[in-house]
Protein backbone atom coordinates (compact mmCIF):
# COMPACT_ATOMS: atom_id res chain seq x y z
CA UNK A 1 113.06 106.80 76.04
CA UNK A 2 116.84 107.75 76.09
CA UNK A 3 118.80 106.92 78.96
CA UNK A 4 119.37 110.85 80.33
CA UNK A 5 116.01 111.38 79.70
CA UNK A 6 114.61 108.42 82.00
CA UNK A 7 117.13 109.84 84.39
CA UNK A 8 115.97 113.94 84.19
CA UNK A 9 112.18 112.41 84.14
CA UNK A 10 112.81 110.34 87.23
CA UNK A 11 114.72 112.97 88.78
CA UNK A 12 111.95 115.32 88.61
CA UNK A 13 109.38 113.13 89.81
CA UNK A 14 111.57 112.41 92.87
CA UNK A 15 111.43 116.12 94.08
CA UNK A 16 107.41 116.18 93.12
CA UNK A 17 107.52 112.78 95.61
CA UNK A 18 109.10 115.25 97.89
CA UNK A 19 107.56 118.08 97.56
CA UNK A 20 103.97 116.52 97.67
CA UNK A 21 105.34 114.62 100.89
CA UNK A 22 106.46 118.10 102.36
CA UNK A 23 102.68 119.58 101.65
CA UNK A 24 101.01 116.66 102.81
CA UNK A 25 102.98 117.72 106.69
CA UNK A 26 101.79 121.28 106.38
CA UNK A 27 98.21 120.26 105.66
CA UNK A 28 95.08 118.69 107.48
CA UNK A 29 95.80 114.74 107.16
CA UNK A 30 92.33 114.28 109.19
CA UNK A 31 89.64 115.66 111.37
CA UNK A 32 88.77 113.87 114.42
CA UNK A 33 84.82 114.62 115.20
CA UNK A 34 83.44 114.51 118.81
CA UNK A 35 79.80 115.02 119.14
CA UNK A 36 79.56 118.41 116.92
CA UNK A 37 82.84 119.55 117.70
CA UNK A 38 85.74 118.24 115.10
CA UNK A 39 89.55 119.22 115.42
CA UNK A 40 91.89 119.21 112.23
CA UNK A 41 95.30 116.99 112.70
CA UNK A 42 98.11 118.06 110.36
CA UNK A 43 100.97 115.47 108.49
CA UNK A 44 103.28 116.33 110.55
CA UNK A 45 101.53 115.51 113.84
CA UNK A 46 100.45 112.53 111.91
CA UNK A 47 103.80 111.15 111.49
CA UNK A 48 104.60 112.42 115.26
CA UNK A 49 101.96 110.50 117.28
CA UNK A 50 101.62 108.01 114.58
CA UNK A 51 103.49 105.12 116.28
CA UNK A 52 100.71 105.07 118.73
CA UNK A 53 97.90 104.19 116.34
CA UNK A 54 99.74 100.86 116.51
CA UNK A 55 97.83 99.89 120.05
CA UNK A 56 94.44 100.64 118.16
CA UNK A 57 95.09 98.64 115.42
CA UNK A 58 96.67 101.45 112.93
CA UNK A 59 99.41 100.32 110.88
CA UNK A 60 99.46 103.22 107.88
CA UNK A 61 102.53 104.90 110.04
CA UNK A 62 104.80 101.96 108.17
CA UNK A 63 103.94 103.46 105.36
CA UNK A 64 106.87 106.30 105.71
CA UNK A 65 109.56 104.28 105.99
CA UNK A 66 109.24 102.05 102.80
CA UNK A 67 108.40 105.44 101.11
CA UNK A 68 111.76 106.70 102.65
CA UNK A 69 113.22 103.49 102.13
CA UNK A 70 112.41 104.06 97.83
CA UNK A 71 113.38 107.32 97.88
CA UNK A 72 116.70 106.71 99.16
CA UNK A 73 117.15 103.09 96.87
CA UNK A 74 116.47 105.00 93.71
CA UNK A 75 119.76 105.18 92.27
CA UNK A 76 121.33 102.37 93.96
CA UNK A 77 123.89 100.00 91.73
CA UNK A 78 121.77 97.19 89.53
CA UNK A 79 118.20 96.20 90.33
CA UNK A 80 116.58 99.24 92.33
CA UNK A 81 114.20 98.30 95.35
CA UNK A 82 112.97 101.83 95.10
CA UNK A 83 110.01 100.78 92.69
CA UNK A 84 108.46 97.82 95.00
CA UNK A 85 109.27 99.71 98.03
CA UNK A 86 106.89 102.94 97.00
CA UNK A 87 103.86 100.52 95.81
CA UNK A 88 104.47 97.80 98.98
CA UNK A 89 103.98 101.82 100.57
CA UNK A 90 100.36 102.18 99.33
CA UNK A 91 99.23 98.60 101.69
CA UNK A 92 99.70 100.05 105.37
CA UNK A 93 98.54 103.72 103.59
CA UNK A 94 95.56 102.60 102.62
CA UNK A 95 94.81 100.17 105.49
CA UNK A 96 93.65 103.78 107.33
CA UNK A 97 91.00 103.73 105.33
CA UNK A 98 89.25 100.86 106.99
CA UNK A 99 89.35 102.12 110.41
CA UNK A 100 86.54 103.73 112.53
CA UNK A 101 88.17 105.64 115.02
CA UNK A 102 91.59 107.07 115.83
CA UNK A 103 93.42 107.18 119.28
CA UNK A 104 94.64 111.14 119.93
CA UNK A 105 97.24 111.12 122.59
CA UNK A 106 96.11 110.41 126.36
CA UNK A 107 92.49 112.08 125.57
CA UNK A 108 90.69 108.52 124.08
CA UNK A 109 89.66 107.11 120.29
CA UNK A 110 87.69 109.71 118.21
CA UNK A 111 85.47 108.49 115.13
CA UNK A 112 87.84 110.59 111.96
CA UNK A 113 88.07 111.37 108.26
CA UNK A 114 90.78 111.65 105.97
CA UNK A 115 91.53 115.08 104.48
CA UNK A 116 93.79 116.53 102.09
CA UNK A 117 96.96 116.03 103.58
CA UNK A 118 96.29 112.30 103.28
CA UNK A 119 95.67 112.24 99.73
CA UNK A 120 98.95 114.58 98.85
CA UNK A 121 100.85 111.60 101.44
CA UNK A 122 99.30 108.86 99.19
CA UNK A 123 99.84 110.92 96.00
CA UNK A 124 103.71 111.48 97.59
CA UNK A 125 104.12 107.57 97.13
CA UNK A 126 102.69 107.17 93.77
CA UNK A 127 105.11 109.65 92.59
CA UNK A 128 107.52 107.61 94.04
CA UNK A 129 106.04 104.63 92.55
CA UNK A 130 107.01 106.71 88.90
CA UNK A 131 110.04 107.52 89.90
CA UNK A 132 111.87 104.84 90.76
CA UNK A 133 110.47 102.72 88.08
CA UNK A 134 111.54 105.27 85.71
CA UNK A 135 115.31 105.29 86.62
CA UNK A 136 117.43 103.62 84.42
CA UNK A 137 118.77 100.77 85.44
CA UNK A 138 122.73 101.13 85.87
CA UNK A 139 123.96 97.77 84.13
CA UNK A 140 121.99 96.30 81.26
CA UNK A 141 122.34 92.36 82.21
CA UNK A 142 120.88 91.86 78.71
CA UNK A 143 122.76 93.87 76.19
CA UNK A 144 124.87 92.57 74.11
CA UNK A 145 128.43 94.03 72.73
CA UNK A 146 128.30 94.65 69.09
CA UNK A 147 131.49 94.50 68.11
């Protein structure tokens, strides 16, 4: 794949990264269920009130700043972190899989499910994943002048 063409491709899957990050606020992450009653918590209160899921044992919150952390490394000079930044991402996302319940603010730990706003978030990183493996790399250590 030509060199401008790794770079448009990449491009373009950056701003899908984005844009599926951006959706992924505006939509239901998880539901909470209490007895028959359930309540719907968006991205964006996710990555609000996430920090706290760190005193019940919740660790996915680190997962938006190494996804922030390849986004932003993408076109940086030589060998790009962006690449193992988005996939080391996916660990702490998909460690919220394994818990049972979910501490909401001051009001306790409620049993929970994952929703579609969770999959666009983990869908957001694999994007990433694309994109900065895509970009091409900025000095080519092993090319040789032909001359």
């Amino acid at each position: 794949m030509a060199r401008t063409t790794r770079y448009r491709f990449s491009t373009g899957m950056f701003w899908v990264s984005v844009g599926l990050y951006v959706a992924s606020l505006a939509t239901t992450a998880y539901v909470t269920v209490e007895g028959a009653s359930s309540q719907d918590h968006f991205g964006a209160e996710a990555l609000v009130l996430g920090p706290i899921g760190f005193f019940a044992g919740h660790f996915s919150w680190l997962a938006n700043p190494l996804l922030w952390g390849s986004w932003f490394t993408r076109t940086r000079q030589g060998i790009s972190p962006s690449f193992p930044l988005a996939l080391i991402a996916f660990i702490p996302a998909i460690l919220f899989l394994v818990g049972e319940t979910v501490p909401v603010g001051s009001a306790g730990s409620y049993k929970y499910h994952v929703s579609l706003g969770y999959y666009l978030w983990l869908s957001s990183m694999a994007v990433a994943a694309i994109a900065g493996f895509a970009y091409p790399a900025t000095s080519e250590p092993f090319a040789q002048n032909a001359s």
